[in-house]
Protein backbone atom coordinates (compact mmCIF):
# COMPACT_ATOMS: atom_id res chain seq x y z
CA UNK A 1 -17.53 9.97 -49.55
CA UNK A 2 -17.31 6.36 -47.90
CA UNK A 3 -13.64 7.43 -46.52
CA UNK A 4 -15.39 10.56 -45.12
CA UNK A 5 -17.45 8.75 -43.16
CA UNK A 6 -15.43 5.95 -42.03
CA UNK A 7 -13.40 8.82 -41.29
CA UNK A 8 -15.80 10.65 -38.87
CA UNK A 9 -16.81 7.65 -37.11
CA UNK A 10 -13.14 6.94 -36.25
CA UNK A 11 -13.24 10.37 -34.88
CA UNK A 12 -16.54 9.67 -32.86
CA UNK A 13 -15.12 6.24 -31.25
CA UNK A 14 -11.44 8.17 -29.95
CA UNK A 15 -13.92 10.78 -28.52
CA UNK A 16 -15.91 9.01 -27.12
CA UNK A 17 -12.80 6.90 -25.57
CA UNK A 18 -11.36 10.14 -24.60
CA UNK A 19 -14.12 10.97 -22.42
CA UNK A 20 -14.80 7.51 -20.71
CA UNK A 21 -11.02 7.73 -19.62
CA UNK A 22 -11.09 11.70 -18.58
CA UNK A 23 -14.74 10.10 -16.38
CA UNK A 24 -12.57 7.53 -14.51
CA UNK A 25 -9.31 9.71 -14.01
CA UNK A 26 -11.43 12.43 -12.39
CA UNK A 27 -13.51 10.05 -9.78
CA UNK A 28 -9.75 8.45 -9.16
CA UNK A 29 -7.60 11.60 -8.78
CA UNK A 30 -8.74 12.41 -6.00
CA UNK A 31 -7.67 9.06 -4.05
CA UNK A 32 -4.60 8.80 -5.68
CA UNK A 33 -3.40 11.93 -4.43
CA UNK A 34 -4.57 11.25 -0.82
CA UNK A 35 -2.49 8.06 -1.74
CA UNK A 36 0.37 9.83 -2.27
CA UNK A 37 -0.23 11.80 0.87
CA UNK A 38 -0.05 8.53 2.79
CA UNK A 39 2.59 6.84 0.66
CA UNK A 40 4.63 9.87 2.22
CA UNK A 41 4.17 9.71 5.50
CA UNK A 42 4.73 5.92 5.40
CA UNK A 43 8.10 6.35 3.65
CA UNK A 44 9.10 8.67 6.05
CA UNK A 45 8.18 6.21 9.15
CA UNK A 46 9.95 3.85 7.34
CA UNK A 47 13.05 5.79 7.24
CA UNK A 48 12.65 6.74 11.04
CA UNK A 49 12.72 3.00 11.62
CA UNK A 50 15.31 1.79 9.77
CA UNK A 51 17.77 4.59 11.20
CA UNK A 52 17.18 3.35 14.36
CA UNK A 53 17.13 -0.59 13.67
CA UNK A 54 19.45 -2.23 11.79
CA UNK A 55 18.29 -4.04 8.97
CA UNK A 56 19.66 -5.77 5.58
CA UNK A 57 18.45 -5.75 2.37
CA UNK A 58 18.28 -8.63 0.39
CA UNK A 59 18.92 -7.88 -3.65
CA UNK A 60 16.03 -8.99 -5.87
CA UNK A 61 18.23 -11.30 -8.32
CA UNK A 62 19.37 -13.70 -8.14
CA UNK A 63 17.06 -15.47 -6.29
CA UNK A 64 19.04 -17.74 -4.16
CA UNK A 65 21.94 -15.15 -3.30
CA UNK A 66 19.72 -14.67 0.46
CA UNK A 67 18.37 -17.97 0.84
CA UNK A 68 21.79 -19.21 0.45
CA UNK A 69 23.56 -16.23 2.75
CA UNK A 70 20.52 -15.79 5.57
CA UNK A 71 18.16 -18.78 4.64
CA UNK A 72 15.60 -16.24 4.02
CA UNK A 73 13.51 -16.36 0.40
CA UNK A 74 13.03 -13.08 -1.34
């Protein structure tokens, strides 16, 4: 009987969990898709401007490979 109910209140919690989480995903789903939206059209600028101006891209590792090549820091 005790394993029942430990059981059931296990069952209550992840419910209850899975409900706070479905509250917050619906107030931010809307945002993040108008984020994406944006994130788009910002790409695509980006992409505009960099086939018109040249540009280099520095690789993330290692570290020093720019500072040492352009004396910039990444």
């Amino acid at each position: 009987m005790r394993n029942y109910v430990v059981e059931n209140l296990i069952e209550i919690q992840r419910l209850r969990q899975d409900i706070k989480v479905r509250e917050v995903l619906s107030l931010q789903m809307p945002l993040l898709n108008e984020w994406s939206k944006i994130d788009a059209k910002k790409l695509r600028s980006v992409e505009q401007a960099n086939s018109k101006t040249p540009c280099f891209v520095c690789p993330i590792t290692p570290r020093t490979w720019c500072h040492d090549r352009y004396g910039v820091d990444t």
